[in-house]
PDB file of N, CA and C in Angstrom:
ATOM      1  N   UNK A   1    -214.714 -38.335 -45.274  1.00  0.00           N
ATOM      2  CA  UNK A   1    -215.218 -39.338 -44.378  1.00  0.00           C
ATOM      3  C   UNK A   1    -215.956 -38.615 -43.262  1.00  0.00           C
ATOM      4  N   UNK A   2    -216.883 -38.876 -42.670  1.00  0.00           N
ATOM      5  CA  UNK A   2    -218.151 -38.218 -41.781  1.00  0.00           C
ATOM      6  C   UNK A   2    -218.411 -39.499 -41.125  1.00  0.00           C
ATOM      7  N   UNK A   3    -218.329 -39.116 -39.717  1.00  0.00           N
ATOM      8  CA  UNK A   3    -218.552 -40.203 -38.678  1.00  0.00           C
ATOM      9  C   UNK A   3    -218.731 -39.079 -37.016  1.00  0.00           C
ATOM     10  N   UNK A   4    -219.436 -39.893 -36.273  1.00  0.00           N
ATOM     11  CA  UNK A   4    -219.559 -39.515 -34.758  1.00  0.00           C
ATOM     12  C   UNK A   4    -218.742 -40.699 -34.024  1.00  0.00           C
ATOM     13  N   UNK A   5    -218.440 -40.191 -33.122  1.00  0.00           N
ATOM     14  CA  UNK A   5    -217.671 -41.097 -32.016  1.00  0.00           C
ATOM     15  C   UNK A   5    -218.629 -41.126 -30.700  1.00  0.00           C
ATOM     16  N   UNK A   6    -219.219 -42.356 -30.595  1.00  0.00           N
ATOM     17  CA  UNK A   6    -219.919 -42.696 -29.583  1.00  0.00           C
ATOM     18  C   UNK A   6    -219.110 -42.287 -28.153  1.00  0.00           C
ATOM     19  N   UNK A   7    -219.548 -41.914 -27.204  1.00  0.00           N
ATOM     20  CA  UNK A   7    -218.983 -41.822 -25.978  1.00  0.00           C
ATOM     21  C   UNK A   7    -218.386 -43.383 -25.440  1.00  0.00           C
ATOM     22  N   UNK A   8    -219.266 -44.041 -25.493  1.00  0.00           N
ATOM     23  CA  UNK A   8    -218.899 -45.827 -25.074  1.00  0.00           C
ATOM     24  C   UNK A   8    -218.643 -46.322 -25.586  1.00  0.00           C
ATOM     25  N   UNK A   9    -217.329 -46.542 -25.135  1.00  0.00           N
ATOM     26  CA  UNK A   9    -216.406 -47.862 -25.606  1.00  0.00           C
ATOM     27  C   UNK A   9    -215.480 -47.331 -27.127  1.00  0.00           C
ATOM     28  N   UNK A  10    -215.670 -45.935 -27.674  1.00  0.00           N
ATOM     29  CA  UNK A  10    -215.215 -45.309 -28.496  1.00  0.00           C
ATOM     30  C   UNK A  10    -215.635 -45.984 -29.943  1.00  0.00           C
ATOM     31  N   UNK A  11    -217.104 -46.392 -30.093  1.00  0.00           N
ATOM     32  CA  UNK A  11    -217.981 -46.985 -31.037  1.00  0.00           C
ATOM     33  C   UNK A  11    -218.257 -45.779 -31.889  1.00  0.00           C
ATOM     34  N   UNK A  12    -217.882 -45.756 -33.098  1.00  0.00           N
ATOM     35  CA  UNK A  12    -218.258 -45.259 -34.274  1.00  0.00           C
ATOM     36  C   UNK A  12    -219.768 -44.933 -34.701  1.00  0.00           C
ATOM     37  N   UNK A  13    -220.331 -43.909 -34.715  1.00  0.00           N
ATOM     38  CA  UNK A  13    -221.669 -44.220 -35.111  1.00  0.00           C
ATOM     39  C   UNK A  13    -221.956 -43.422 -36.335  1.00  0.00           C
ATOM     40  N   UNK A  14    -222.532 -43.573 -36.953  1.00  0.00           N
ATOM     41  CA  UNK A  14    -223.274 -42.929 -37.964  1.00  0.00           C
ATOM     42  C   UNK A  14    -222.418 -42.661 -39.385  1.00  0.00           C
ATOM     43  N   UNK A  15    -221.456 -43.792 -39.908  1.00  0.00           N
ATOM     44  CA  UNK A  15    -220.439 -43.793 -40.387  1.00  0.00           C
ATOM     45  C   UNK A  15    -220.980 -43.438 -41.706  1.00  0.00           C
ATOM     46  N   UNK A  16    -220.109 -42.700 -42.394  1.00  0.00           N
ATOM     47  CA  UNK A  16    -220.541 -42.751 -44.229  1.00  0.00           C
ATOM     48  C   UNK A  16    -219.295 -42.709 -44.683  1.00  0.00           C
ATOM     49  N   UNK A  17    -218.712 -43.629 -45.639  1.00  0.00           N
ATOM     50  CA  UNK A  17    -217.994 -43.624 -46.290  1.00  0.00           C
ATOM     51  C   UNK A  17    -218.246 -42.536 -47.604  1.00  0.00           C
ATOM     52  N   UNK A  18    -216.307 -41.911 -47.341  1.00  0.00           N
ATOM     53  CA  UNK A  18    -216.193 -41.247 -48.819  1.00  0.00           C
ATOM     54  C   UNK A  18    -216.406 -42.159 -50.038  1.00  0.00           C
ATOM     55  N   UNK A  19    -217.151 -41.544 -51.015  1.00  0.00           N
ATOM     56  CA  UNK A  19    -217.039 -42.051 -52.518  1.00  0.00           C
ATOM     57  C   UNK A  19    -216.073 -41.296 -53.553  1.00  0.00           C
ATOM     58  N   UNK A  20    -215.790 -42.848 -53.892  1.00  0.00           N
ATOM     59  CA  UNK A  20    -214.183 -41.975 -54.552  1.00  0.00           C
ATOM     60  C   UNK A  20    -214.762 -42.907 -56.172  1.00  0.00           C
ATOM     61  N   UNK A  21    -214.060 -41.880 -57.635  1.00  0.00           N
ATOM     62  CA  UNK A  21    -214.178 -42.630 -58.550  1.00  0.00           C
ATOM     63  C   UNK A  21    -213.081 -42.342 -59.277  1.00  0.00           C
ATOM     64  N   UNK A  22    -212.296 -43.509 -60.198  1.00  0.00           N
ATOM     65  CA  UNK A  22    -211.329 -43.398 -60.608  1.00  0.00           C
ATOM     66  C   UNK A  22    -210.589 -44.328 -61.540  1.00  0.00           C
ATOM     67  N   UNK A  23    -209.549 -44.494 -62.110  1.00  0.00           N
ATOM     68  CA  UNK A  23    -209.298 -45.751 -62.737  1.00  0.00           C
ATOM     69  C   UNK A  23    -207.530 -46.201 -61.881  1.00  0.00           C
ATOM     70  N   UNK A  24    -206.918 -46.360 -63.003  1.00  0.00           N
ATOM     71  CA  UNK A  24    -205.799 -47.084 -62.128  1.00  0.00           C
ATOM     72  C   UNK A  24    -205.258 -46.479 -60.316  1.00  0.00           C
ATOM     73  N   UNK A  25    -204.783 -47.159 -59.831  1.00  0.00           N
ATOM     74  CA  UNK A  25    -204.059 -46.518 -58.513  1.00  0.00           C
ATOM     75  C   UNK A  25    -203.085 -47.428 -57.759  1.00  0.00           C
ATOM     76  N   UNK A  26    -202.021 -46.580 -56.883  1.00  0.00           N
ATOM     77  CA  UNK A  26    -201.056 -47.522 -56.636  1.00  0.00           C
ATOM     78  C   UNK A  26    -201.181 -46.986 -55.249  1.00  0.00           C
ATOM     79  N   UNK A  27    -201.393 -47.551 -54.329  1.00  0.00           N
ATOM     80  CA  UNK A  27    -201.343 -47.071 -52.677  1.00  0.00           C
ATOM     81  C   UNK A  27    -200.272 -47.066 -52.089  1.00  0.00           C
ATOM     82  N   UNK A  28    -199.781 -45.940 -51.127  1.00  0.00           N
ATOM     83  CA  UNK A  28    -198.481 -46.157 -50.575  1.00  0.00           C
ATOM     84  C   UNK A  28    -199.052 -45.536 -49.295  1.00  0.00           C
ATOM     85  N   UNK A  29    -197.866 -45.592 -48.044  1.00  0.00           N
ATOM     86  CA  UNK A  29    -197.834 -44.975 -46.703  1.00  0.00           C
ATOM     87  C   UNK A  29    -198.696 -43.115 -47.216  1.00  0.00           C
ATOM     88  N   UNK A  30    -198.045 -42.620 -48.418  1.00  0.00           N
ATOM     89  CA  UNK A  30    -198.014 -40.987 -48.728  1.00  0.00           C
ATOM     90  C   UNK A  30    -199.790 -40.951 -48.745  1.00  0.00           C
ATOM     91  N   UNK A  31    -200.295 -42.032 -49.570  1.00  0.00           N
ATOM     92  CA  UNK A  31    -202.116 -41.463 -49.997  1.00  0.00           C
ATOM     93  C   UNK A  31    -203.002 -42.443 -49.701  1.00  0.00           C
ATOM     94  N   UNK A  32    -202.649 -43.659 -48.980  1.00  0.00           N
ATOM     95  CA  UNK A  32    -203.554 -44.349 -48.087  1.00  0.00           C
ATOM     96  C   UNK A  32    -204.671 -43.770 -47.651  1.00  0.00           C
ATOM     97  N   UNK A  33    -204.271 -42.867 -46.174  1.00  0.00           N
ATOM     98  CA  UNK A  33    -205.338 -42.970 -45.773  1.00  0.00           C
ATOM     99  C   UNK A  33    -206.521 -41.403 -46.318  1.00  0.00           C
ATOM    100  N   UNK A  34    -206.014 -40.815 -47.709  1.00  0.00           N
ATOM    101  CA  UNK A  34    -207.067 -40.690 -48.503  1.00  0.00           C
ATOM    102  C   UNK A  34    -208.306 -41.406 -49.346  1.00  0.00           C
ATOM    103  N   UNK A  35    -207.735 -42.608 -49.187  1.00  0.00           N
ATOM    104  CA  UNK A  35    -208.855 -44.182 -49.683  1.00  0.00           C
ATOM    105  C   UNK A  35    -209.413 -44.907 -48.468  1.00  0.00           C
ATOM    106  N   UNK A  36    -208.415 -44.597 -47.365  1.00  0.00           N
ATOM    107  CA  UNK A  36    -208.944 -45.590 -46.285  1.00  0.00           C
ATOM    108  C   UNK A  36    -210.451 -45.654 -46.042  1.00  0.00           C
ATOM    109  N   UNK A  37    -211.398 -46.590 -45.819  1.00  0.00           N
ATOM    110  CA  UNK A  37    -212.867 -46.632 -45.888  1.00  0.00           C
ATOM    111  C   UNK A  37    -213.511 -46.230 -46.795  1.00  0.00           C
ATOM    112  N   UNK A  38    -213.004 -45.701 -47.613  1.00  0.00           N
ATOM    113  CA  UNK A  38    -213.678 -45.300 -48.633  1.00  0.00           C
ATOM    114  C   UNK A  38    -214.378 -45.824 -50.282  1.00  0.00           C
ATOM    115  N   UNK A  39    -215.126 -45.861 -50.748  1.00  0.00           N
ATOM    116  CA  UNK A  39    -215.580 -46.612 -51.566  1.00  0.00           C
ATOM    117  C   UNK A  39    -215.500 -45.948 -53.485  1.00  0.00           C
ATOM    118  N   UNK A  40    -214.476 -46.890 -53.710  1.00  0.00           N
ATOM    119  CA  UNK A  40    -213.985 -46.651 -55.038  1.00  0.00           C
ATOM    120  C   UNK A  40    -214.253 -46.993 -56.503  1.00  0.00           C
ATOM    121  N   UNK A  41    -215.057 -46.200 -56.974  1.00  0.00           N
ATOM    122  CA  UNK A  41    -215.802 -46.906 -58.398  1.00  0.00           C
ATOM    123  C   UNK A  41    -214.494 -46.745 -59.272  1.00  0.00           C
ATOM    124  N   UNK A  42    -214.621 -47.558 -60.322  1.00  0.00           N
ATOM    125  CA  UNK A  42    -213.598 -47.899 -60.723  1.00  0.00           C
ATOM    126  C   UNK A  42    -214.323 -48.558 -62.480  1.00  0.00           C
ATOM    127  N   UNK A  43    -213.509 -47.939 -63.566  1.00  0.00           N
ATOM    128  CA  UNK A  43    -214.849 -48.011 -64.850  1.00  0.00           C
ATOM    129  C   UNK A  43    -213.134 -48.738 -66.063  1.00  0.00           C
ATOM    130  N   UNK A  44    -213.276 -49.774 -66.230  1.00  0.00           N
ATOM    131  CA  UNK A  44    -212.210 -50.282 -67.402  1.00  0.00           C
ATOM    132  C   UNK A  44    -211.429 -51.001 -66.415  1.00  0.00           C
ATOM    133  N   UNK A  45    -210.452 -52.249 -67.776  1.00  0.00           N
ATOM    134  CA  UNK A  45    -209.577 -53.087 -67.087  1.00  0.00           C
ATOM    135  C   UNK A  45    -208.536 -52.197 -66.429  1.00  0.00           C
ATOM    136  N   UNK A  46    -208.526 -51.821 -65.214  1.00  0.00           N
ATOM    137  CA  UNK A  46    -207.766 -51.229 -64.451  1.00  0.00           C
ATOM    138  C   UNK A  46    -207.113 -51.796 -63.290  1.00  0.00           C
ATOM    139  N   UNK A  47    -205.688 -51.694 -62.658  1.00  0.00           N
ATOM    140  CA  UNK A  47    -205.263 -52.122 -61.269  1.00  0.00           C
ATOM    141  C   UNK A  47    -205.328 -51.583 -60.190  1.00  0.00           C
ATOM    142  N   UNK A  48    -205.550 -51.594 -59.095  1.00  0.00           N
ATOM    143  CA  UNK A  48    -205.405 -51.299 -57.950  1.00  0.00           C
ATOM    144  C   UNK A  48    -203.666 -51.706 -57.136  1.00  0.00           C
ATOM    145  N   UNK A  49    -203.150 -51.036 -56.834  1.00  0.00           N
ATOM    146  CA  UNK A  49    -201.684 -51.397 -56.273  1.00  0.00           C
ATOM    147  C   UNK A  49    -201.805 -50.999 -55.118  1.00  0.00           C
ATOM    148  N   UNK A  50    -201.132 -52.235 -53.923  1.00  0.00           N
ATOM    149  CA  UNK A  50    -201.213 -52.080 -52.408  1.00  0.00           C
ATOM    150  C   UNK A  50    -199.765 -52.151 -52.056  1.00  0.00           C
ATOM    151  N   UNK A  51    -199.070 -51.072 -51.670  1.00  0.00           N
ATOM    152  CA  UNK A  51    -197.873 -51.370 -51.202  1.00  0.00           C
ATOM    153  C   UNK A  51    -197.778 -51.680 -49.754  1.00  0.00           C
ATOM    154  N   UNK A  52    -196.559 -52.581 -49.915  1.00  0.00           N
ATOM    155  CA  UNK A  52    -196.376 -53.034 -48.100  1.00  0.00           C
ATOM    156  C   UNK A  52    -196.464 -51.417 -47.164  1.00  0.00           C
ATOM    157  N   UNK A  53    -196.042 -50.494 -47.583  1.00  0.00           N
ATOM    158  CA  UNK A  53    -196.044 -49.577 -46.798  1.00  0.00           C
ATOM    159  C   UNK A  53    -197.247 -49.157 -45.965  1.00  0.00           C
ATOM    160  N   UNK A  54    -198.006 -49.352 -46.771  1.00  0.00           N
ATOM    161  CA  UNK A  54    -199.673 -48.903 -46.047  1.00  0.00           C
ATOM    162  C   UNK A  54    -200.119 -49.815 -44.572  1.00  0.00           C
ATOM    163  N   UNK A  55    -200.816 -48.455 -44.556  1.00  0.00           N
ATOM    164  CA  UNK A  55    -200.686 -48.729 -42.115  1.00  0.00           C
ATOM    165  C   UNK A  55    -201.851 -50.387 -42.203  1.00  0.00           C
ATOM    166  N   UNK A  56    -201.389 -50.997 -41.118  1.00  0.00           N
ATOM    167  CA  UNK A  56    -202.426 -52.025 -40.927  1.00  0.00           C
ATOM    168  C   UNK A  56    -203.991 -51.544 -40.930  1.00  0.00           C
ATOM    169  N   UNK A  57    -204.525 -52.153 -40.902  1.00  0.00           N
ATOM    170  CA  UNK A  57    -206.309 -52.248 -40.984  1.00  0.00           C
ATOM    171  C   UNK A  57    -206.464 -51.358 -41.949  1.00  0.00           C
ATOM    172  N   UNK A  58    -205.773 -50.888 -42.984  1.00  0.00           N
ATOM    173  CA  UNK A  58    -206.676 -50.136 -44.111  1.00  0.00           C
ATOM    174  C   UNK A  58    -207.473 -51.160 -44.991  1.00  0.00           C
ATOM    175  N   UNK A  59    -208.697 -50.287 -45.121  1.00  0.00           N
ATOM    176  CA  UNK A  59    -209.839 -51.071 -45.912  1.00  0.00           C
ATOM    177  C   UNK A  59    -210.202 -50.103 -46.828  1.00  0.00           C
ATOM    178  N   UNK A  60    -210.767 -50.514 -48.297  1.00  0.00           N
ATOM    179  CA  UNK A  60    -211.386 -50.047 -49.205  1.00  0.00           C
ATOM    180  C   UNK A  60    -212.560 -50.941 -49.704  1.00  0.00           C
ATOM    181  N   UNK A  61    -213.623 -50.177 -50.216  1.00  0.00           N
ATOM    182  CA  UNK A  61    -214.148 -51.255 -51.440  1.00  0.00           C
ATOM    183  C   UNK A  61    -214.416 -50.625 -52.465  1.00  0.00           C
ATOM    184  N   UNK A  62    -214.199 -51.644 -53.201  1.00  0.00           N
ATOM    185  CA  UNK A  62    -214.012 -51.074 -54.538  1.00  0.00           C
ATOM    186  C   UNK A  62    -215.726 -52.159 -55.695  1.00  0.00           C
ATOM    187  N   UNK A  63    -215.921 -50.804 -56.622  1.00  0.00           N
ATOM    188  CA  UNK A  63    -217.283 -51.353 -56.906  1.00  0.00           C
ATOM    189  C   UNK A  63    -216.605 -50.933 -58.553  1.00  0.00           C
ATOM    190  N   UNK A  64    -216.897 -52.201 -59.456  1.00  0.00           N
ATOM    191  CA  UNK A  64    -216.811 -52.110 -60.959  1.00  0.00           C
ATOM    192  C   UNK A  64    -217.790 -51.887 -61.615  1.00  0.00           C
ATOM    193  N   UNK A  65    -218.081 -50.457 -62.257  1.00  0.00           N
ATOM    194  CA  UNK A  65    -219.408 -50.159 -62.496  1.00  0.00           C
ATOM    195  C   UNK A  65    -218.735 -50.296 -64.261  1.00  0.00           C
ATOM    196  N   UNK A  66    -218.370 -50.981 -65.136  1.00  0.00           N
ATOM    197  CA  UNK A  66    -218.446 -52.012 -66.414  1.00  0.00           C
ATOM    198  C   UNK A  66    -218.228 -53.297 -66.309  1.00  0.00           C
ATOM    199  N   UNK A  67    -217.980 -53.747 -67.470  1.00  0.00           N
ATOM    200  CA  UNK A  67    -217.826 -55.267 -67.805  1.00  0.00           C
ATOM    201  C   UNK A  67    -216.542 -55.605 -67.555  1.00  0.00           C
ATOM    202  N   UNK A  68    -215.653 -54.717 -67.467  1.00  0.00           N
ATOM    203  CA  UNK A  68    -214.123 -55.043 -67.367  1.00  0.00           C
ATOM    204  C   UNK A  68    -214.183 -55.379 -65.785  1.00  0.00           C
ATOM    205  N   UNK A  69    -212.901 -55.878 -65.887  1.00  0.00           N
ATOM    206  CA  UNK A  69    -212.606 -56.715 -64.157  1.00  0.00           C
ATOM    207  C   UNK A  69    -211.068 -55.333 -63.696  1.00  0.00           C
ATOM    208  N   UNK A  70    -211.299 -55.354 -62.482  1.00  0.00           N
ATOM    209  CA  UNK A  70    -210.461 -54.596 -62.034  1.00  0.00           C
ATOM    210  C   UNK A  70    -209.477 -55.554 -61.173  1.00  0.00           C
ATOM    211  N   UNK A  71    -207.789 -55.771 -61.171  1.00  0.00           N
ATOM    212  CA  UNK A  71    -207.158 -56.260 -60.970  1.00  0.00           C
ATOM    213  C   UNK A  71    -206.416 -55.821 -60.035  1.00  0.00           C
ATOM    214  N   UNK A  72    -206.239 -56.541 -58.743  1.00  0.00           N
ATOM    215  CA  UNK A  72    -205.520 -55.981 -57.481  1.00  0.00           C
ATOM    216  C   UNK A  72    -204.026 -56.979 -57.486  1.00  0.00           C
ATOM    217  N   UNK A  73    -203.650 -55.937 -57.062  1.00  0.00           N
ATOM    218  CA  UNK A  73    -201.515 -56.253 -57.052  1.00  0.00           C
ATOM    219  C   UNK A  73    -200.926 -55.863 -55.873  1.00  0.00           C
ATOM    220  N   UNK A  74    -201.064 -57.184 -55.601  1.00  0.00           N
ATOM    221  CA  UNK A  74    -200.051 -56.628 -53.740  1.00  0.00           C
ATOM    222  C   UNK A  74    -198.696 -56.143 -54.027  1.00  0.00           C
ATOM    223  N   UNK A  75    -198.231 -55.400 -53.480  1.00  0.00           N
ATOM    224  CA  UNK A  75    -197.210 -54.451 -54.130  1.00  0.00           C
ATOM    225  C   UNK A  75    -196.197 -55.039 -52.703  1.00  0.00           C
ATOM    226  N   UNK A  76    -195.731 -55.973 -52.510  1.00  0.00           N
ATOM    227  CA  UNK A  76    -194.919 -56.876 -51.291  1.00  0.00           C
ATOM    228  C   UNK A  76    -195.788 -57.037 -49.986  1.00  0.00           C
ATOM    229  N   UNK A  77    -196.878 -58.051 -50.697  1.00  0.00           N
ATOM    230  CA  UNK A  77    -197.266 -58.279 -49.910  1.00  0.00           C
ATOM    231  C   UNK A  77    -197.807 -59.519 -50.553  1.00  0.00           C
ATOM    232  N   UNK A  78    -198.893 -60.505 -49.489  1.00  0.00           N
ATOM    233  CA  UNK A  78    -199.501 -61.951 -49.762  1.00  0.00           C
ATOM    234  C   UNK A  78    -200.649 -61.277 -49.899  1.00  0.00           C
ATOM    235  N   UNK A  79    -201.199 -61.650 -51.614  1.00  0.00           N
ATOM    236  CA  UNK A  79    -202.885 -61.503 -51.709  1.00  0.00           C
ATOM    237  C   UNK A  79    -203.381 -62.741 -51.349  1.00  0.00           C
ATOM    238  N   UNK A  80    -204.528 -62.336 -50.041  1.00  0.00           N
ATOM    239  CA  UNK A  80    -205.210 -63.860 -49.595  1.00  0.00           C
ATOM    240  C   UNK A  80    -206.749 -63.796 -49.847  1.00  0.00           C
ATOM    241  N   UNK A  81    -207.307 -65.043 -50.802  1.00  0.00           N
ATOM    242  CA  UNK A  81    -208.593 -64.767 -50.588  1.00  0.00           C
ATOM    243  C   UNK A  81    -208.747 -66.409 -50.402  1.00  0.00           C
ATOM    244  N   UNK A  82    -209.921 -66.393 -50.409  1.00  0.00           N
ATOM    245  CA  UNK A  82    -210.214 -67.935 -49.873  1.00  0.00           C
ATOM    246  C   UNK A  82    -210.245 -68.970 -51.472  1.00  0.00           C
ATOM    247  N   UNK A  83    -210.334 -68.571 -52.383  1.00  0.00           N
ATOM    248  CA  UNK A  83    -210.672 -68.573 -53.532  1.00  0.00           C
ATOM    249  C   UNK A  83    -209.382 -68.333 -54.369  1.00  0.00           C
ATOM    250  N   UNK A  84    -208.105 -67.761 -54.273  1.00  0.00           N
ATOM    251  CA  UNK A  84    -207.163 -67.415 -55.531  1.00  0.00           C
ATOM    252  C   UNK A  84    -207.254 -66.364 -56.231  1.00  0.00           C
ATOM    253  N   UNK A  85    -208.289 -65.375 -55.982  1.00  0.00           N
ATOM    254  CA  UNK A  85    -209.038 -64.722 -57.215  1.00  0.00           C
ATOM    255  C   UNK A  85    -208.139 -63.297 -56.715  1.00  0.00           C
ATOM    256  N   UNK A  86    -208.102 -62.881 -58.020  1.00  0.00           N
ATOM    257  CA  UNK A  86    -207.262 -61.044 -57.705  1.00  0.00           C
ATOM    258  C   UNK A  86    -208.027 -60.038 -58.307  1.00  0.00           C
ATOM    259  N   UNK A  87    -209.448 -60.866 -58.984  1.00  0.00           N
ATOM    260  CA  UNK A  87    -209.836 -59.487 -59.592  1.00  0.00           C
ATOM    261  C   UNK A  87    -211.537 -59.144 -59.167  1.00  0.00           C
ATOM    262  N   UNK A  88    -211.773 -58.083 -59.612  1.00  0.00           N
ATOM    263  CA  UNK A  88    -213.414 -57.900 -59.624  1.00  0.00           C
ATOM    264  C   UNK A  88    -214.160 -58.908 -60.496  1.00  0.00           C
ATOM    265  N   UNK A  89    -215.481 -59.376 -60.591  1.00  0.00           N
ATOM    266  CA  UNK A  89    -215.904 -60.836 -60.996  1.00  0.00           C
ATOM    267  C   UNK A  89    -216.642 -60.021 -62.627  1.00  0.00           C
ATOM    268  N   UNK A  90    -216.549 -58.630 -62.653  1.00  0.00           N
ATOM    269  CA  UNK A  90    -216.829 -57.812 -63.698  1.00  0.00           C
ATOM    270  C   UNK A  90    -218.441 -56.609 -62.890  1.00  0.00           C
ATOM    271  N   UNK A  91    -219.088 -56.332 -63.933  1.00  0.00           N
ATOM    272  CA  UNK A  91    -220.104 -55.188 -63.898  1.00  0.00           C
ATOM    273  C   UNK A  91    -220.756 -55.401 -62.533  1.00  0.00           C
ATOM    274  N   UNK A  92    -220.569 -54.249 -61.838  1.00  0.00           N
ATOM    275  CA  UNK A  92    -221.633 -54.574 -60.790  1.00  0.00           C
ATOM    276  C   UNK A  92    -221.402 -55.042 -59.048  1.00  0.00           C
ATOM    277  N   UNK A  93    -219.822 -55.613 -59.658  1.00  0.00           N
ATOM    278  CA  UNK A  93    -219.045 -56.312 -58.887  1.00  0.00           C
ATOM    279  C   UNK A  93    -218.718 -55.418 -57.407  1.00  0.00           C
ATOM    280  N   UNK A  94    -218.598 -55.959 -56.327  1.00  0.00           N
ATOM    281  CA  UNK A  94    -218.444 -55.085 -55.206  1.00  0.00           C
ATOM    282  C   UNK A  94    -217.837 -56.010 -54.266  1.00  0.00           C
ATOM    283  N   UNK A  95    -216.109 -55.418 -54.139  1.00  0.00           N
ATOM    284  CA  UNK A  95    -215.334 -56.171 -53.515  1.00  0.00           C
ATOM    285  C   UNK A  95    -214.737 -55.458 -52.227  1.00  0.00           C
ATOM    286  N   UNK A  96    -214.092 -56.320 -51.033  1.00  0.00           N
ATOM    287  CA  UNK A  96    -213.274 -55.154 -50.022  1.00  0.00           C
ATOM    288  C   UNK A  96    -211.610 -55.460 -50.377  1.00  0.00           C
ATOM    289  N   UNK A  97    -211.220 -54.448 -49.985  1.00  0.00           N
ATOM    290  CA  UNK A  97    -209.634 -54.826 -49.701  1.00  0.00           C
ATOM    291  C   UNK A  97    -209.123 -54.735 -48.549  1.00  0.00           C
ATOM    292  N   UNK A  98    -208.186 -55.044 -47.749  1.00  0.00           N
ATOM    293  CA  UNK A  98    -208.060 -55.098 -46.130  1.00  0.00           C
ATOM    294  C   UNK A  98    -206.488 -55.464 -46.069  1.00  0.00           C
ATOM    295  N   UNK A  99    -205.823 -54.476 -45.446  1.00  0.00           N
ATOM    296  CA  UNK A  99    -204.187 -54.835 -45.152  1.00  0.00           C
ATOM    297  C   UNK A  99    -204.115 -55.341 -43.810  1.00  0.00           C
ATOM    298  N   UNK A 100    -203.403 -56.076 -43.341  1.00  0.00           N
ATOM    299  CA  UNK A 100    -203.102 -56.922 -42.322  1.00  0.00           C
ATOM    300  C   UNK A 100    -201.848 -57.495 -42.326  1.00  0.00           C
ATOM    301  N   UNK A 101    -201.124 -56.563 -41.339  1.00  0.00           N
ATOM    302  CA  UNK A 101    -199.639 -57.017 -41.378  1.00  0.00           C
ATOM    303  C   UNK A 101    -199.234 -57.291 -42.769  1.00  0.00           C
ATOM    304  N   UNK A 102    -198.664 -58.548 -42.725  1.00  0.00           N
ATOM    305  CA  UNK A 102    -197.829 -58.779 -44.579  1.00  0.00           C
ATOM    306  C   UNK A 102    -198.877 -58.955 -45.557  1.00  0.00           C
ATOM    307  N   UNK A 103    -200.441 -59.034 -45.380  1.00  0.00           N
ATOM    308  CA  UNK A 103    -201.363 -59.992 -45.917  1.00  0.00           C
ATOM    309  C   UNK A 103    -202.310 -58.880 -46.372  1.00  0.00           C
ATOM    310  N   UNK A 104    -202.455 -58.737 -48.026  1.00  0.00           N
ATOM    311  CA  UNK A 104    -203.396 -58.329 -47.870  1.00  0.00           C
ATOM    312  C   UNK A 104    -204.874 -58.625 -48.621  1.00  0.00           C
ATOM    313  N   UNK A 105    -206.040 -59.121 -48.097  1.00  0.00           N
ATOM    314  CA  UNK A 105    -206.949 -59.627 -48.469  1.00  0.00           C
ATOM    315  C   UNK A 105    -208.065 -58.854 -49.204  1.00  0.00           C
ATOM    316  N   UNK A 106    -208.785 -59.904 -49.775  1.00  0.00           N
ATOM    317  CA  UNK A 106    -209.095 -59.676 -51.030  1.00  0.00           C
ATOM    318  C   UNK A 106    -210.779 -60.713 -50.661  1.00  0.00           C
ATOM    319  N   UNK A 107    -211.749 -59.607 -50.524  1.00  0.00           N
ATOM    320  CA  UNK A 107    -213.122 -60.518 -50.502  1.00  0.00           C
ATOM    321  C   UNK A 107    -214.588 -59.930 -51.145  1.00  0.00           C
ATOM    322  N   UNK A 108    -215.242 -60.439 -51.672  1.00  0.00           N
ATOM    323  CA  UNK A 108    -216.215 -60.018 -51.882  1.00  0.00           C
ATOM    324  C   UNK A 108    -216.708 -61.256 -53.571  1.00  0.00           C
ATOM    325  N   UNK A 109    -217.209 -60.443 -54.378  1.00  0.00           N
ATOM    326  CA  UNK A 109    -217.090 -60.362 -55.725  1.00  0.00           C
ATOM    327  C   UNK A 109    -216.143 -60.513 -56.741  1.00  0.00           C
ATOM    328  N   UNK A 110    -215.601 -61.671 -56.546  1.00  0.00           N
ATOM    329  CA  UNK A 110    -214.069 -62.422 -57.318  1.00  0.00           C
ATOM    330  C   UNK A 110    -213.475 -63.316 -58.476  1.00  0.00           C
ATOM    331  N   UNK A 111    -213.280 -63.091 -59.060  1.00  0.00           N
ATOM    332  CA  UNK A 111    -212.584 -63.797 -59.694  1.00  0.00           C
ATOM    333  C   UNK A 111    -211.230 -64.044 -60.013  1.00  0.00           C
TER     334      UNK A 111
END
């Protein structure tokens, strides 16, 4: 991850997310914030696992570069999307993930 820290107001500038590629994964407190911001290609019907343990505001996105849908599993926690949907919508697909207290959400590219 490569970023500057603005002097004001402690504003982030010039952010680039790590690119990460991979297939299944299960997140815990231990390898979080090796994914945190970071953007995860992800190739076959594969899961993503979010355990309650992981620190608030972690975010990922995750991009399905096949036809298969990639399937997210709150690992004790509430998956919330506005929609019901837990998975990538298939090829191409580019979704975020976001922990928040017990909740963790699910937006982008869904099904």
């Amino acid at each position: 991850m490569s970023y500057k820290k603005n002097k004001i107001k402690g504003i982030l500038t010039d952010f680039i997310p790590e690119l990460k590629a991979g297939g299944a994964l299960v997140l815990t407190d231990i390898n979080a914030e090796d994914y945190n911001t970071s953007v995860y290609s992800v190739t076959g019907a594969v899961s993503i696992e979010v355990d309650a343990s992981v620190h608030d505001g972690f975010s990922m996105t995750v991009y399905q570069t096949d036809a298969n849908q990639c399937t997210i599993v709150p690992g004790g926690l509430n998956l919330r999307n506005s929609q019901g949907h837990t998975q990538t919508a298939g090829q191409y697909a580019v979704i975020s993930i976001i922990k928040i207290g017990t909740d963790l959400i699910l937006t982008g590219d869904t099904a």
